[in-house]
Protein backbone atom coordinates (compact mmCIF):
# COMPACT_ATOMS: atom_id res chain seq x y z
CA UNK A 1 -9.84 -13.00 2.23
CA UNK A 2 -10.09 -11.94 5.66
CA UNK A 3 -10.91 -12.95 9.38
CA UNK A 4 -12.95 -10.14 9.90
CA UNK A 5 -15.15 -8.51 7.43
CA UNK A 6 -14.10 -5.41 5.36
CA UNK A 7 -17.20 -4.02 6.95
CA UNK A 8 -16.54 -4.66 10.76
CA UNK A 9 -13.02 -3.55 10.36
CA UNK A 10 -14.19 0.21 8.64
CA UNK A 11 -16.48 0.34 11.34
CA UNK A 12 -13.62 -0.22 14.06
CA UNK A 13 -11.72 2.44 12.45
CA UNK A 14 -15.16 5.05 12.82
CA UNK A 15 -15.75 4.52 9.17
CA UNK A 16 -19.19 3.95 7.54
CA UNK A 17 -18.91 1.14 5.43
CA UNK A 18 -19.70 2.84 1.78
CA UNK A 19 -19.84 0.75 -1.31
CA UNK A 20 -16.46 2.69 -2.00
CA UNK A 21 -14.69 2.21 0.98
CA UNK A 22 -15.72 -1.43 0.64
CA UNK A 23 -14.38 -1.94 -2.34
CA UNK A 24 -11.47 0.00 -2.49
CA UNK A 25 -10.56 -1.91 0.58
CA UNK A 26 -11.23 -4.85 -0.60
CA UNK A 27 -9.24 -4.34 -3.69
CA UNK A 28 -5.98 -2.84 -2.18
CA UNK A 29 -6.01 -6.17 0.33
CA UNK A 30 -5.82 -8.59 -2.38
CA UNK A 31 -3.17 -6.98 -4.56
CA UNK A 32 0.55 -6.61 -4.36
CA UNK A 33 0.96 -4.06 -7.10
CA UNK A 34 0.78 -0.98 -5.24
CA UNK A 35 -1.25 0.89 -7.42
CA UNK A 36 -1.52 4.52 -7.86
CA UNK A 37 -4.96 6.04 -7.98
CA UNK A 38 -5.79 5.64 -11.50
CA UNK A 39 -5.15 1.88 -11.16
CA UNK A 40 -7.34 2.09 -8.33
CA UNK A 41 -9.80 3.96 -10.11
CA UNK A 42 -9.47 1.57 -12.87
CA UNK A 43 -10.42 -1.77 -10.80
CA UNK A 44 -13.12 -0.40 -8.82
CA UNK A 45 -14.82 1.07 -11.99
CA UNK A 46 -16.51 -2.73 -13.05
CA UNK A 47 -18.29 -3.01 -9.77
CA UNK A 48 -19.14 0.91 -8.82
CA UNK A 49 -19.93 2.43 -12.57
CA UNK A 50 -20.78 5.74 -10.86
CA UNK A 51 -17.52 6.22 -9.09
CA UNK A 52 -14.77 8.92 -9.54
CA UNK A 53 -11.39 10.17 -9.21
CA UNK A 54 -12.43 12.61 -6.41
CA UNK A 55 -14.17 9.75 -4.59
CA UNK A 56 -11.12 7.15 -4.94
CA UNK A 57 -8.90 10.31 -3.75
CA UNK A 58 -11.55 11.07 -0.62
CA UNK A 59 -11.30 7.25 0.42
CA UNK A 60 -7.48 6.62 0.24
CA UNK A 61 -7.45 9.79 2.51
CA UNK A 62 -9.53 8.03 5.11
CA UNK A 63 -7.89 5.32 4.81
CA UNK A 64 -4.24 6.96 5.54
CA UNK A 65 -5.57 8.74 8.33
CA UNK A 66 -6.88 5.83 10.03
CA UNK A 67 -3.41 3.79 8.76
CA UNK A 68 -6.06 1.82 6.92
CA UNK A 69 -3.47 1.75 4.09
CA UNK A 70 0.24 3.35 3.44
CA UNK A 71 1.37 5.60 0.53
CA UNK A 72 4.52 4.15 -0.98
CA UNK A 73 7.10 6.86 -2.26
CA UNK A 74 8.84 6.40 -5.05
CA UNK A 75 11.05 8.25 -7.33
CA UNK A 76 8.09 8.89 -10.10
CA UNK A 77 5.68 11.70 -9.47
CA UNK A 78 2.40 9.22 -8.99
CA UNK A 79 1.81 8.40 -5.41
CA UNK A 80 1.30 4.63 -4.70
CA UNK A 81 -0.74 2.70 -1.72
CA UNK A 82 -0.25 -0.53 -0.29
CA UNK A 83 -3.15 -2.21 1.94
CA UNK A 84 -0.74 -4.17 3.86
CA UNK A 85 0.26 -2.61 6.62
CA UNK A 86 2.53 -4.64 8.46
CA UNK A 87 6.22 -3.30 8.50
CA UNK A 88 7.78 -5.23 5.28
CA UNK A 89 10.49 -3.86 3.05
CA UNK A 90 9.83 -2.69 -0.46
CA UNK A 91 12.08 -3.04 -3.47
CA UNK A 92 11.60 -0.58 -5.68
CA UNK A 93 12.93 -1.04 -9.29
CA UNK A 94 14.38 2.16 -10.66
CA UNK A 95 14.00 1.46 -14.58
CA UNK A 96 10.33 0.35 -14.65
CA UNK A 97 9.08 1.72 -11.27
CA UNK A 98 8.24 -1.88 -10.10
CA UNK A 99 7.61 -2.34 -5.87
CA UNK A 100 7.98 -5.85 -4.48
CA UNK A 101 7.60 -6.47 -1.21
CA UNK A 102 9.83 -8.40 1.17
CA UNK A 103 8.55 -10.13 4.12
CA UNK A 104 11.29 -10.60 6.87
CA UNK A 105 10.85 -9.90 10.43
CA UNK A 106 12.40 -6.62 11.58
CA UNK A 107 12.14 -7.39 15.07
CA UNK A 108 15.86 -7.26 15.19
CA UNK A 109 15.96 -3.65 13.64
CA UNK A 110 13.16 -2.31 16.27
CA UNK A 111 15.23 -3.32 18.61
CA UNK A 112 18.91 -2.24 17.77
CA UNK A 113 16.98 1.27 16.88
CA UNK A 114 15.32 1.19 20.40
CA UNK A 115 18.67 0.53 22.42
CA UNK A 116 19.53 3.89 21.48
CA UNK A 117 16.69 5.19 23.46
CA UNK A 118 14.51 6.06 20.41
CA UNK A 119 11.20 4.87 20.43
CA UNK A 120 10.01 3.38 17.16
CA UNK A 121 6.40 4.14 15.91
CA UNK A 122 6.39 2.97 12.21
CA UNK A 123 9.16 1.03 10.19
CA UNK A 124 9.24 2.20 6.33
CA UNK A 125 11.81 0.85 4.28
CA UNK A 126 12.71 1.24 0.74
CA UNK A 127 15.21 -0.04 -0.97
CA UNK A 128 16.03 1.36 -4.80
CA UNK A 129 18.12 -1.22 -7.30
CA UNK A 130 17.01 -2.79 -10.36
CA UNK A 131 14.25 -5.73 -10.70
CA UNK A 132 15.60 -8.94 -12.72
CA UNK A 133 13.12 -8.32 -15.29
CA UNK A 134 14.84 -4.90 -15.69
CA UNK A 135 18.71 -6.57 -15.41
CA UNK A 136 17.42 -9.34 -18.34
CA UNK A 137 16.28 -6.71 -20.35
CA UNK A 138 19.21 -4.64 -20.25
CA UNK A 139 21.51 -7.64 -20.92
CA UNK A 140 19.67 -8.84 -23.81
């Protein structure tokens, strides 16, 4: 999954290494889905059978705070997270909520942004449309 293990890297961030934060880790590195907390909640749950929504809640906020992990805003009310923290772009499907990321370098953004003399700390970009499962639908 990783070069270095979940544990090392809490650790390096001044976390303990808790069978949640493990986990929860874990899970939001190997998924694309950007889930919200119950979908969280709901993939832990098989491995940690005494875990809750407070505790899922309690981690993500570590996590943020340490930029561990990034919420995703969208136009519904539930918040989402993404464990990949590289700048990438994220498509966000209006109709069915769907977020896909895109993967291009935006070296060429940072850098028309910083020839204005602004420096840039993070790069979060959304972009709204409709998916092409959405489009097929609505066609059909």
């Amino acid at each position: 999954m990783m070069k270095e293990s979940v544990e090392l890297i809490l650790r390096k961030n001044g976390l303990k290494a808790t069978k949640p934060r493990v986990e929860i880790y874990k899970y939001l590195k190997n998924t694309y889905s950007h889930p919200t907390v119950e979908e969280i909640f709901k993939n832990v749950k098989p491995t940690m059978k005494k875990i809750s929504y407070a505790t899922v809640y309690n981690v993500l906020n570590d996590f943020l705070e340490k930029g561990l992990v990034k919420e995703v805003s969208t136009s519904e009310d539930a918040k989402r997270y993404d464990g990949h923290t590289e700048p990438h772009i994220h498509l966000i499907c209006r109709v069915c909520g769907k977020i896909e990321d895109l993967d291009i370098d935006l070296t060429s953004i940072k850098k028309a942004i910083e020839k204005t003399g602004f420096t840039v700390e993070e790069i979060s970009l959304n972009v709204y449309g409709i998916c092409k499962d959405c489009r097929k639908k609505a066609h059909n």
